[in-house]
Protein backbone atom coordinates (compact mmCIF):
# COMPACT_ATOMS: atom_id res chain seq x y z
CA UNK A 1 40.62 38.06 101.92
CA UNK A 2 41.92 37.29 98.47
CA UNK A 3 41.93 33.16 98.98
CA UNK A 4 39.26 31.23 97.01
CA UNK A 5 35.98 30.87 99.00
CA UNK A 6 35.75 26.75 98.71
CA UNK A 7 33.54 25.79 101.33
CA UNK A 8 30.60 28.86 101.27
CA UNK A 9 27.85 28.84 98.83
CA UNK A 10 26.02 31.94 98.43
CA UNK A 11 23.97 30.00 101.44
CA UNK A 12 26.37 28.89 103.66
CA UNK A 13 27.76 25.76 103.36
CA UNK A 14 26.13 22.60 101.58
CA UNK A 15 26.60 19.47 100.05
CA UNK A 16 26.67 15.77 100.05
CA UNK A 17 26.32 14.15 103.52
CA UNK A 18 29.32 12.21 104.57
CA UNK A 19 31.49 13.56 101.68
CA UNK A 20 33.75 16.61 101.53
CA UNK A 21 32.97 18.97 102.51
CA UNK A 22 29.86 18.54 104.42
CA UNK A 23 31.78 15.69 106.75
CA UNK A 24 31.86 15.55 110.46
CA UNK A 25 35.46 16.83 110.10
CA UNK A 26 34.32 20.22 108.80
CA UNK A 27 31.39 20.72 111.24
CA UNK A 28 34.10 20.24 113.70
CA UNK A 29 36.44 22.59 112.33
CA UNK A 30 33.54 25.19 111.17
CA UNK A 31 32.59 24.81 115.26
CA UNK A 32 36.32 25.66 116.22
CA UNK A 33 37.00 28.38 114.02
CA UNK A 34 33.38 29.90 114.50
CA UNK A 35 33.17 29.38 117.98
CA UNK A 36 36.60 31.35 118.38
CA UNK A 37 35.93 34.08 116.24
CA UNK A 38 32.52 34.91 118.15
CA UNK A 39 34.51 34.94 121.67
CA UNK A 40 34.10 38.33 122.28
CA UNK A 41 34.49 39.67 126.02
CA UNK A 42 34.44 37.39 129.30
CA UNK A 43 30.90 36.72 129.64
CA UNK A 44 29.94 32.77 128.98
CA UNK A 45 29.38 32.86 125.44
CA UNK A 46 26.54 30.63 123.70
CA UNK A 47 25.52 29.33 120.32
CA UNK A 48 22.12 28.21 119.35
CA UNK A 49 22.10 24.85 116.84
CA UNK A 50 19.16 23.77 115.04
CA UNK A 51 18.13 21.52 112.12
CA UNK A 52 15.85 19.92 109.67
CA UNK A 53 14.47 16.33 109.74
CA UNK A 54 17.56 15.31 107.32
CA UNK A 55 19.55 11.84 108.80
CA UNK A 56 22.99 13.45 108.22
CA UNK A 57 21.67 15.88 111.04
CA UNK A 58 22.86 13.32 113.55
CA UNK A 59 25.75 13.58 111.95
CA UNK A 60 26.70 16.88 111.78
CA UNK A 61 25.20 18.21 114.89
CA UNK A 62 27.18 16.55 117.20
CA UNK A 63 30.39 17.61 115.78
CA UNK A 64 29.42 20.90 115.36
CA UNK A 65 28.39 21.23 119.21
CA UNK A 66 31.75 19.43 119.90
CA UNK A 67 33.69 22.26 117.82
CA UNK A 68 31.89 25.19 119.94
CA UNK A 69 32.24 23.22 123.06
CA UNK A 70 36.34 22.98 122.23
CA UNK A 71 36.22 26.64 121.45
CA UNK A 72 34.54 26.84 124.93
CA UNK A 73 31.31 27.92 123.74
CA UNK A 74 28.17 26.57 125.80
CA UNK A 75 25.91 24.92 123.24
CA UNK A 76 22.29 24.97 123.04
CA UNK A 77 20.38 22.62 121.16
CA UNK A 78 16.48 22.95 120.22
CA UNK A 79 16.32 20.31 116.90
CA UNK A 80 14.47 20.28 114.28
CA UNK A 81 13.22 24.14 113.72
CA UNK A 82 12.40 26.32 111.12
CA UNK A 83 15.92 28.36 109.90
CA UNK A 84 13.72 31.80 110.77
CA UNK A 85 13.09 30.33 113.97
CA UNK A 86 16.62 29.58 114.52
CA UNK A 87 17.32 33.64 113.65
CA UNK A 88 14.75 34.52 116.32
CA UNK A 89 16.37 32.34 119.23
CA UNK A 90 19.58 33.54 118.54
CA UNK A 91 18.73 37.15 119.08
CA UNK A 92 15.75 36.38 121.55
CA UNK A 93 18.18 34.35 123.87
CA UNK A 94 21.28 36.55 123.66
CA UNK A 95 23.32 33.77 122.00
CA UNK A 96 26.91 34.72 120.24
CA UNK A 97 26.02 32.63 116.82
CA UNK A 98 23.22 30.01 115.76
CA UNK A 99 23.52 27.56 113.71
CA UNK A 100 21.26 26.18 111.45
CA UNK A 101 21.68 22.54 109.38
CA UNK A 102 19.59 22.41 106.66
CA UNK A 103 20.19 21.59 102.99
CA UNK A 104 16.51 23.55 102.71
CA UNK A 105 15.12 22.27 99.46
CA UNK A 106 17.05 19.67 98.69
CA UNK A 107 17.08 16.00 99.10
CA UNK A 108 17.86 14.25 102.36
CA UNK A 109 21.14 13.25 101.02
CA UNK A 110 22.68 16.64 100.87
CA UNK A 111 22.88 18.83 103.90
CA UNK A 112 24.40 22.34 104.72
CA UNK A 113 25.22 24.82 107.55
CA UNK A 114 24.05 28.63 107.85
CA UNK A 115 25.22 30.56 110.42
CA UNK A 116 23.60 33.80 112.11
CA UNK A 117 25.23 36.53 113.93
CA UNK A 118 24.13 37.67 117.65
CA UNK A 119 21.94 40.20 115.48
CA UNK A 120 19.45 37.21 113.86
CA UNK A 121 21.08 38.02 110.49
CA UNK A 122 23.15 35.94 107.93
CA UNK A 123 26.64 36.69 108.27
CA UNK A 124 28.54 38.73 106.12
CA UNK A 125 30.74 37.21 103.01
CA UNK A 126 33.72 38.51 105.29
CA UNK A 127 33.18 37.17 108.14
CA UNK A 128 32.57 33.62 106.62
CA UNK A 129 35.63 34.28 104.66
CA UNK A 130 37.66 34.75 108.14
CA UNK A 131 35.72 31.63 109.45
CA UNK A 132 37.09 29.41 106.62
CA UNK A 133 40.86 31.01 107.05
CA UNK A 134 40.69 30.36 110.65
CA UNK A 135 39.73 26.35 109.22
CA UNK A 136 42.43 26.06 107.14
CA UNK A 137 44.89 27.25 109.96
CA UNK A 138 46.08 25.75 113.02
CA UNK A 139 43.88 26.36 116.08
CA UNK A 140 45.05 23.67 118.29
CA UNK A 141 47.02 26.20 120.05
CA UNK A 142 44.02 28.71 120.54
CA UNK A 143 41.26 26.14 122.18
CA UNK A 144 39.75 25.95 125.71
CA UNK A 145 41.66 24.92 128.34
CA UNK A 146 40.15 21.73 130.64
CA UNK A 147 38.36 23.95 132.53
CA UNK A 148 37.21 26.39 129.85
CA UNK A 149 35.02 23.33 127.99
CA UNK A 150 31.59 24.72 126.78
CA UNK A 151 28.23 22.63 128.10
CA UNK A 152 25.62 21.32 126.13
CA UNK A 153 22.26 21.77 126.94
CA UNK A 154 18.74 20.63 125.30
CA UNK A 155 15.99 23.77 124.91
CA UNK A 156 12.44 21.96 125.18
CA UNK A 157 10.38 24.64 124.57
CA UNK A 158 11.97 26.16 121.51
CA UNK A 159 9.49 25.77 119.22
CA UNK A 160 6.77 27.02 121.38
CA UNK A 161 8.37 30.31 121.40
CA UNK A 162 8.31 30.52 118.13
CA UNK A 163 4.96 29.63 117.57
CA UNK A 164 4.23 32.42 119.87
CA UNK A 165 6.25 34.83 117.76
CA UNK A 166 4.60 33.65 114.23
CA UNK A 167 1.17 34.08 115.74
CA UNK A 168 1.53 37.39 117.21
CA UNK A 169 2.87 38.81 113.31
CA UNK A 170 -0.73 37.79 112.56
CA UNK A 171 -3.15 41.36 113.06
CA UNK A 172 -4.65 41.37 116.00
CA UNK A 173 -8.39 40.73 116.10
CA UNK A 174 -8.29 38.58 113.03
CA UNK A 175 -9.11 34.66 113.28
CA UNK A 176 -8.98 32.27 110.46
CA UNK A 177 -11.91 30.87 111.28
CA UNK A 178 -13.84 29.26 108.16
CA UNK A 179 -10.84 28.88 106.09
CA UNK A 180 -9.53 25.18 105.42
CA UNK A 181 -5.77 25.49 104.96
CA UNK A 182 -3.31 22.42 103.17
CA UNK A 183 -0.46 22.92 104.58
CA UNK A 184 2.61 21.49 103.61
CA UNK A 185 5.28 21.02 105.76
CA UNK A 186 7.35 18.90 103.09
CA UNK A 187 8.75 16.37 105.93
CA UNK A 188 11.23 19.34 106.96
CA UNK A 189 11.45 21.46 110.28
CA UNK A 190 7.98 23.08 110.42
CA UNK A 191 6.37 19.80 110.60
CA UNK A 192 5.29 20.43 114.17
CA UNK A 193 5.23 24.18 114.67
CA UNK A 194 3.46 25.13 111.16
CA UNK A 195 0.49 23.03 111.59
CA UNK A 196 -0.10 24.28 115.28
CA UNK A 197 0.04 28.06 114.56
CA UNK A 198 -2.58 28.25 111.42
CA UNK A 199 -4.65 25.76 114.34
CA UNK A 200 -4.08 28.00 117.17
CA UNK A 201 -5.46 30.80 115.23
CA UNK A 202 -8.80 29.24 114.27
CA UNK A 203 -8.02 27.57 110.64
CA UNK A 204 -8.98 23.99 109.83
CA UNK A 205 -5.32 22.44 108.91
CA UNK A 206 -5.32 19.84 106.05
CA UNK A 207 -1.38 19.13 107.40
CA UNK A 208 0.76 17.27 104.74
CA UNK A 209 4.45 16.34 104.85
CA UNK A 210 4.73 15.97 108.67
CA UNK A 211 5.57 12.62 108.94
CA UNK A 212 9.33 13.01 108.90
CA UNK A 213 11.65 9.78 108.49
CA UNK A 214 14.88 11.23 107.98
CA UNK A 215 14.77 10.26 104.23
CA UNK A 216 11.65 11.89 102.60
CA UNK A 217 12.19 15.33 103.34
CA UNK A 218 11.49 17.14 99.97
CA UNK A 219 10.40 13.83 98.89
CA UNK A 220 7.34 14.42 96.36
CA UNK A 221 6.42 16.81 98.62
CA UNK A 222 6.77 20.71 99.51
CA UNK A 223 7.68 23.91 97.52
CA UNK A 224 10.05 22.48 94.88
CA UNK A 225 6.82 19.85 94.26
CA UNK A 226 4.30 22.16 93.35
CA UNK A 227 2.05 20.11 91.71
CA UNK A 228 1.73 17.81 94.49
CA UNK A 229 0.06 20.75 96.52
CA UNK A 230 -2.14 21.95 94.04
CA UNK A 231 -3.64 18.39 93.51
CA UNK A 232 -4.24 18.20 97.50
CA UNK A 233 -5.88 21.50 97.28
CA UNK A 234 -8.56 20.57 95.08
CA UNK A 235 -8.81 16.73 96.65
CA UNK A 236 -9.69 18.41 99.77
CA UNK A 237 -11.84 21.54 98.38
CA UNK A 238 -9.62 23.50 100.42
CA UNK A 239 -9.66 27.54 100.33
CA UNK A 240 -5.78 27.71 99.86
CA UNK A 241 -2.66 25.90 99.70
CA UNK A 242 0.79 26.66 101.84
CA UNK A 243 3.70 25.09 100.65
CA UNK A 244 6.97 25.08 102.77
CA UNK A 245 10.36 23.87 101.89
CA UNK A 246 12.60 21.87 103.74
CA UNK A 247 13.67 24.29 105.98
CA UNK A 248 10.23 26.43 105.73
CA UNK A 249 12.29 29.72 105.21
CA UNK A 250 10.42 29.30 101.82
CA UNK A 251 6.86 29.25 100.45
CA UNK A 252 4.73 28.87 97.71
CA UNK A 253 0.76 28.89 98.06
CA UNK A 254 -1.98 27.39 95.29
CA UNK A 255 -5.49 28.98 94.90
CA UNK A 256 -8.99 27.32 95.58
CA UNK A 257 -8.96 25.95 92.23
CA UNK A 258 -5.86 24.51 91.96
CA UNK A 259 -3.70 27.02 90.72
CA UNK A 260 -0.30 28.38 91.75
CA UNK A 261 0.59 31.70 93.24
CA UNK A 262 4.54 32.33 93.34
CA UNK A 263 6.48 34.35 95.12
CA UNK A 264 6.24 37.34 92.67
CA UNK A 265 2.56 37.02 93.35
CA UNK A 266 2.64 37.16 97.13
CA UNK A 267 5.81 40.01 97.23
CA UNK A 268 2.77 42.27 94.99
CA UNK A 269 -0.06 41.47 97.45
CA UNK A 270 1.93 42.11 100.31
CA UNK A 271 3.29 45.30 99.13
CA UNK A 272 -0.16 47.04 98.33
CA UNK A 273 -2.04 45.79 101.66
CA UNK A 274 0.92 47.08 103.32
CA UNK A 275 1.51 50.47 101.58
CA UNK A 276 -2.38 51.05 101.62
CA UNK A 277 -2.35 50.37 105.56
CA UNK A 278 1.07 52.67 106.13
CA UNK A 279 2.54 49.85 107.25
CA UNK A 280 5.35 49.61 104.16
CA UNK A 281 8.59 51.87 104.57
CA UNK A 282 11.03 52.74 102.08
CA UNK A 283 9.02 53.25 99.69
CA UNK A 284 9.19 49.86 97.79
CA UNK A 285 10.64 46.81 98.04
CA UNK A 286 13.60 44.75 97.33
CA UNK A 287 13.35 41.53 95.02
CA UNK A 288 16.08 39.55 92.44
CA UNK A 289 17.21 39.86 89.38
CA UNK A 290 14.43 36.78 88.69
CA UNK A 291 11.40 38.40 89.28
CA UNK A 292 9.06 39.25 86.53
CA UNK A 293 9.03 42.51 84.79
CA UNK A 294 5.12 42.67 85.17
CA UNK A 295 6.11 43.04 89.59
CA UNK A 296 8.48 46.14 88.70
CA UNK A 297 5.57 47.50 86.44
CA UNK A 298 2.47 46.88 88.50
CA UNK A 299 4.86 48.39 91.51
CA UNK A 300 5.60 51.34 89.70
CA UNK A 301 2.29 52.08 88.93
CA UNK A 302 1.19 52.41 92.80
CA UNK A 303 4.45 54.84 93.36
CA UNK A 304 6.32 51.86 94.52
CA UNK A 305 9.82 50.76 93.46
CA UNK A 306 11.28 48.08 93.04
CA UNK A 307 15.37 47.28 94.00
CA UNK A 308 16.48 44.60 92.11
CA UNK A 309 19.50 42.31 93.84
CA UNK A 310 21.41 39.12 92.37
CA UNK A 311 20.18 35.95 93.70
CA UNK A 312 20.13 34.63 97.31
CA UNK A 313 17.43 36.03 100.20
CA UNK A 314 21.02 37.40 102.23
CA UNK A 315 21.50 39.72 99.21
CA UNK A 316 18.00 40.63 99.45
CA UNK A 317 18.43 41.28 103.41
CA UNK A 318 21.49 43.52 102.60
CA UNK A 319 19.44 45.71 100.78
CA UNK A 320 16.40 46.09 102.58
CA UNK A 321 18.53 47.04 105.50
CA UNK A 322 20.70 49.46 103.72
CA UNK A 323 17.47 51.11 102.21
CA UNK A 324 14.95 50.95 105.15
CA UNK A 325 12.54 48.44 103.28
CA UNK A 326 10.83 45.83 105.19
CA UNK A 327 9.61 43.74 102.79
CA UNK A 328 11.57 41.81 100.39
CA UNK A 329 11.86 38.41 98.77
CA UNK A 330 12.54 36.00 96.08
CA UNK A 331 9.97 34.92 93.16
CA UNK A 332 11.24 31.22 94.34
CA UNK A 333 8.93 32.05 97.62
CA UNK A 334 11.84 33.28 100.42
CA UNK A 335 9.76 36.39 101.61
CA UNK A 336 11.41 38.45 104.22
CA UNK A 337 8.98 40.76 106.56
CA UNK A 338 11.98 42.67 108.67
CA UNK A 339 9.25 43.72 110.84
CA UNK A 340 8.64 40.10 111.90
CA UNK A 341 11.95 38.33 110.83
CA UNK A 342 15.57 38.97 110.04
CA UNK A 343 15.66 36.27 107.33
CA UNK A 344 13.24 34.53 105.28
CA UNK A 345 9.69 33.22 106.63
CA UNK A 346 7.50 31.26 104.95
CA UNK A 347 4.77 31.03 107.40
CA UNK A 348 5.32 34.81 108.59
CA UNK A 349 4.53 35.19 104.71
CA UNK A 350 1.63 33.05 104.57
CA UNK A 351 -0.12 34.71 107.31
CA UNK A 352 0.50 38.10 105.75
CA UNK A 353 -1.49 36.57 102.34
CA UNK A 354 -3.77 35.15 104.91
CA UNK A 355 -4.81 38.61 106.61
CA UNK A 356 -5.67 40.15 103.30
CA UNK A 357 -8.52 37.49 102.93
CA UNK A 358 -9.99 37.68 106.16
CA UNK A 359 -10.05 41.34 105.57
CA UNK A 360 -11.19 41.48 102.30
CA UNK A 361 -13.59 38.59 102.26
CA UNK A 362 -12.24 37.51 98.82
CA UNK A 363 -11.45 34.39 97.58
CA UNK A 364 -7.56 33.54 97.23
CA UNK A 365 -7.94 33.38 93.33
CA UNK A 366 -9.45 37.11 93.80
CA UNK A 367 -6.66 37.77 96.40
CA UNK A 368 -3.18 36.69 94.73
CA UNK A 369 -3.72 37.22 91.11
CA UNK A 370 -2.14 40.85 91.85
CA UNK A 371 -0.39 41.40 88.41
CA UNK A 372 -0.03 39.67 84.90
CA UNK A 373 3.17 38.28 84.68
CA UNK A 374 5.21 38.73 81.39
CA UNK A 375 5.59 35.74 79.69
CA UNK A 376 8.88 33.88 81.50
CA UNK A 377 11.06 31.20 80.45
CA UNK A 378 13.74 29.08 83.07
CA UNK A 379 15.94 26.70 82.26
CA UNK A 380 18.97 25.18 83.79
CA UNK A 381 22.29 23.29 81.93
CA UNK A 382 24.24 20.87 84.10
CA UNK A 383 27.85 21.33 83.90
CA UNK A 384 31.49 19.60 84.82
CA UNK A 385 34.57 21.37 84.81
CA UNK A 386 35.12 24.80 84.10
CA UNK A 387 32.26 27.15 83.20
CA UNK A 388 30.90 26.90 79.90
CA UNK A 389 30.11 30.55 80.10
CA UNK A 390 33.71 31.81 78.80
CA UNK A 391 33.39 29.90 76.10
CA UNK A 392 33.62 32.06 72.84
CA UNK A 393 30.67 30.83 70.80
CA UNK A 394 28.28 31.04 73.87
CA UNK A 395 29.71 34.75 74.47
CA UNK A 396 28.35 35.26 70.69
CA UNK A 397 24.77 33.74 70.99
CA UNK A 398 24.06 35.70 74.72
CA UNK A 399 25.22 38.90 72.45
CA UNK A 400 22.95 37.94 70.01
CA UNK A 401 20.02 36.55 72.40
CA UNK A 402 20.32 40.09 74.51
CA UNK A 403 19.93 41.96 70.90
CA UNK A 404 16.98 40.08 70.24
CA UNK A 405 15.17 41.12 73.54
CA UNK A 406 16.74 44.59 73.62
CA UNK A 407 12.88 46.58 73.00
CA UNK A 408 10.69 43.89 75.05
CA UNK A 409 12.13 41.79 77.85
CA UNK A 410 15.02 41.42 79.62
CA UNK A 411 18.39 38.19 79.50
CA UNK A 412 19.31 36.83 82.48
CA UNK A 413 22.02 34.07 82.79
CA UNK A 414 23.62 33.07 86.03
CA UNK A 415 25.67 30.18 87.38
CA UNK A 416 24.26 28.97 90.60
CA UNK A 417 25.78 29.18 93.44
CA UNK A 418 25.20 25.96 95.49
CA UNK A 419 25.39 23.46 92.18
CA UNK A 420 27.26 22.88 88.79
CA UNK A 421 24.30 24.80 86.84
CA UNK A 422 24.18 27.46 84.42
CA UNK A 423 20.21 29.06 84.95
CA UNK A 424 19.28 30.76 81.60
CA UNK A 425 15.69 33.12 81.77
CA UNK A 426 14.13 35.37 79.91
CA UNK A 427 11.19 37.14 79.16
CA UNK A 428 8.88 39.64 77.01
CA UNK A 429 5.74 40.14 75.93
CA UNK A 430 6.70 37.73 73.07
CA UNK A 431 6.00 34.45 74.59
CA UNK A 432 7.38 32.60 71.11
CA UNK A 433 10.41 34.91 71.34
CA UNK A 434 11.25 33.76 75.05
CA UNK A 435 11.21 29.81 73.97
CA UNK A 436 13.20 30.73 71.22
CA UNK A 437 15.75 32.42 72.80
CA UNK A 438 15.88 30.48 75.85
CA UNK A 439 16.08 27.10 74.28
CA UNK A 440 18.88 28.54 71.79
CA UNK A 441 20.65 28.90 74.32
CA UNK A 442 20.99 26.39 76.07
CA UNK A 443 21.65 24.25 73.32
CA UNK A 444 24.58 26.06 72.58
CA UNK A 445 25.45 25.96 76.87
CA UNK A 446 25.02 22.38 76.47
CA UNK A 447 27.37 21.64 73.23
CA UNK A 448 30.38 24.03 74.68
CA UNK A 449 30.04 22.03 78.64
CA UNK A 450 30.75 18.73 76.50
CA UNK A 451 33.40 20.67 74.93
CA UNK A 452 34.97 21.90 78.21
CA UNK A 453 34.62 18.31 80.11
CA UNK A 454 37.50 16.42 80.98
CA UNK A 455 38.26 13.60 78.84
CA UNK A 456 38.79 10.13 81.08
């Protein structure tokens, strides 16, 4: 396909609610064009369609199942569920697609759409570049006839299943007895299921975020609020923090004392228990361009490797399957455990961190400090217009910036891929060196973006 992509992000489709393109009109068109594309053979085909705690869900669900149901799809809806969970249903209940509306770690005013093949998995950039030709043709001619009409049906037990599945990832013969847990659920989709699996399997659950309103998912709350869990950890004297976004594909945990463990941290710990117990294939594991130089290092030195990807857990996904790995994941906290879960899981991840304390009796400070990181600098440089990244002087000072860390560290710059950002990093063992360049830089990001803006 050589058109533009214009409606998918590198994770699916997101943006405003209620404003182009994440309107009820495109849900109903995405449910068309996906729900004809997926019609494959003469059996009565389904999709799966799940979602946050976000407001616009009302919005968007309904057209959506009316899109599938024109394409003569039957529709199954289980609400508000984790996006793993929404993988595992697919494949577990033989749908065609699932669906999953979620704007993850966002605010509730923003919303988005992922889609999952038959197989659990994200789909491919080709096939959501046929989905959004198929939009932007006609497909009035193409639809079910009166007959032909998909049904829509409500799954009640949805998220019991999936509790079912989380809990049985968990090694058998372990409890979680003793252990006080804050967990939060960040007002998103695991405010139910989340709570009752670390209960279920003997923990005592501090549960935070699992009031949702429809408006404070995210909210001061969850994975992109760190702080916020790492305060409740201490308040309660608890023996770890668990962090979930919006979405809970994502995690990020916090020590007994208060301290944060990122997903570079957990991707380490998981590796060794799981390499020391044979359990780890492919003999290392996949991660981003983001992750810290100290991972790759401390990997390297237990005959691991590591396979770095760009950004975006699908990327990671593509790679672990195209090397045989089964675990992979993002420093932001997506952690994918293939054996468990086609896509990211954060509480699938958090049990795995979980295990390694029972069965080493240690504290989680003990636990997750796995590896000293190398001293890492992120910022980000809101943009309009085009990208300030062609512009000439900023070409100069990256040149000069990736000189500068040539014998220590490593550059990184990157637009991302669901907003109007430019994301600089860097690190080295030169902490002063990293603020310098970093900072530099974005200065200079900053002064060309108000070159490059429109002028009213």
């Amino acid at each position: 396909m050589n058109h533009t992509r214009r409606l998918f992000g590198t994770d699916g489709i997101r943006g405003k609610a209620n404003v182009d393109p994440m309107t009820a009109e495109t849900a109903l068109r995405l449910g068309q064009a996906a729900g004809l594309l997926f019609t494959r053979g003469s059996h009565r085909h389904r999709v799966l369609i799940g979602k946050d705690t976000r407001l616009s869900g009302y919005l968007i669900e309904p057209a959506l199942t009316a899109g599938f149901i024109a394409a003569g799809m039957d529709v199954t809806i289980v609400g508000p569920l984790p996006t793993p969970a929404i993988a595992m249903l697919t494949r577990s209940l033989r749908a065609d697609i699932g669906v999953m509306i979620s704007a993850s770690h966002n605010s509730f005013e923003d919303n988005g759409i992922k889609l999952f093949g038959p197989d659990g998995f994200k789909l491919s950039d080709e096939m959501e570049d046929r989905i959004e030709t198929m939009m932007a043709s006609d497909l009035s001619g193409e639809m079910a006839g009166s007959r032909e009409l998909g049904r829509a049906t409500r799954m009640e037990d949805a998220g019991g299943r999936y509790i079912e599945v989380a809990k049985a990832s968990f090694p058998r013969g372990l409890r979680l007895d003793g252990l006080k847990i804050v967990l939060d659920c960040a007002h998103g989709a695991a405010y139910r299921v989340a709570p009752a699996v670390l209960w279920e399997l003997g923990a005592t659950v501090v549960p935070l975020g699992v009031q949702p309103d429809g408006f404070n998912i995210n909210l001061g709350c969850g994975s992109t609020v760190p702080d916020y869990l790492c305060a409740q950890v201490l308040e309660h004297q608890a023996d770890i923090g668990i962090a979930l976004d919006g979405d809970a594909d994502r995690i990020l945990m916090a020590d007994e004392h208060g301290e944060l463990v990122d997903g570079d941290q957990l991707l380490a710990l998981i590796a060794r228990s799981w390499s020391q117990s044979g359990q780890l294939s492919g003999g290392g594991i996949v991660a981003t361009v983001m992750s810290n130089l100290g991972l790759e290092r401390f990997l390297n030195a237990q005959g691991l490797e590591l396979h770095r990807t760009k950004v975006g857990d699908r990327y990671v996904v593509e790679q672990m399957r195209a090397r045989g790995i089964n675990v992979g994941g993002e420093q932001s906290g997506h952690m994918v455990l293939s054996d468990y879960a086609t896509t990211g899981d954060g509480l699938m991840a958090a049990l795995q961190v979980l295990a390694v304390l029972v069965q080493e009796g240690k504290t989680a400070s003990e636990a997750c400090r796995v590896f000293k990181p190398l001293p890492q600098r992120l910022r980000s440089v809101r943009f309009s217009g085009v990208s300030p990244l062609r512009n000439p002087r900023v070409e100069e000072a990256i040149a000069a910036a990736e000189i500068a860390l040539a014998s220590s560290g490593r550059l990184l710059i990157r637009e991302s891929g669901t907003e109007p950002l430019v994301r600089v990093m860097a690190e080295s063992e030169d902490e002063a060196l990293v603020h310098d360049v970093v900072d530099g830089l974005c200065e200079t990001i900053a002064a060309a973006a108000r070159v490059t803006e429109p002028q009213l």
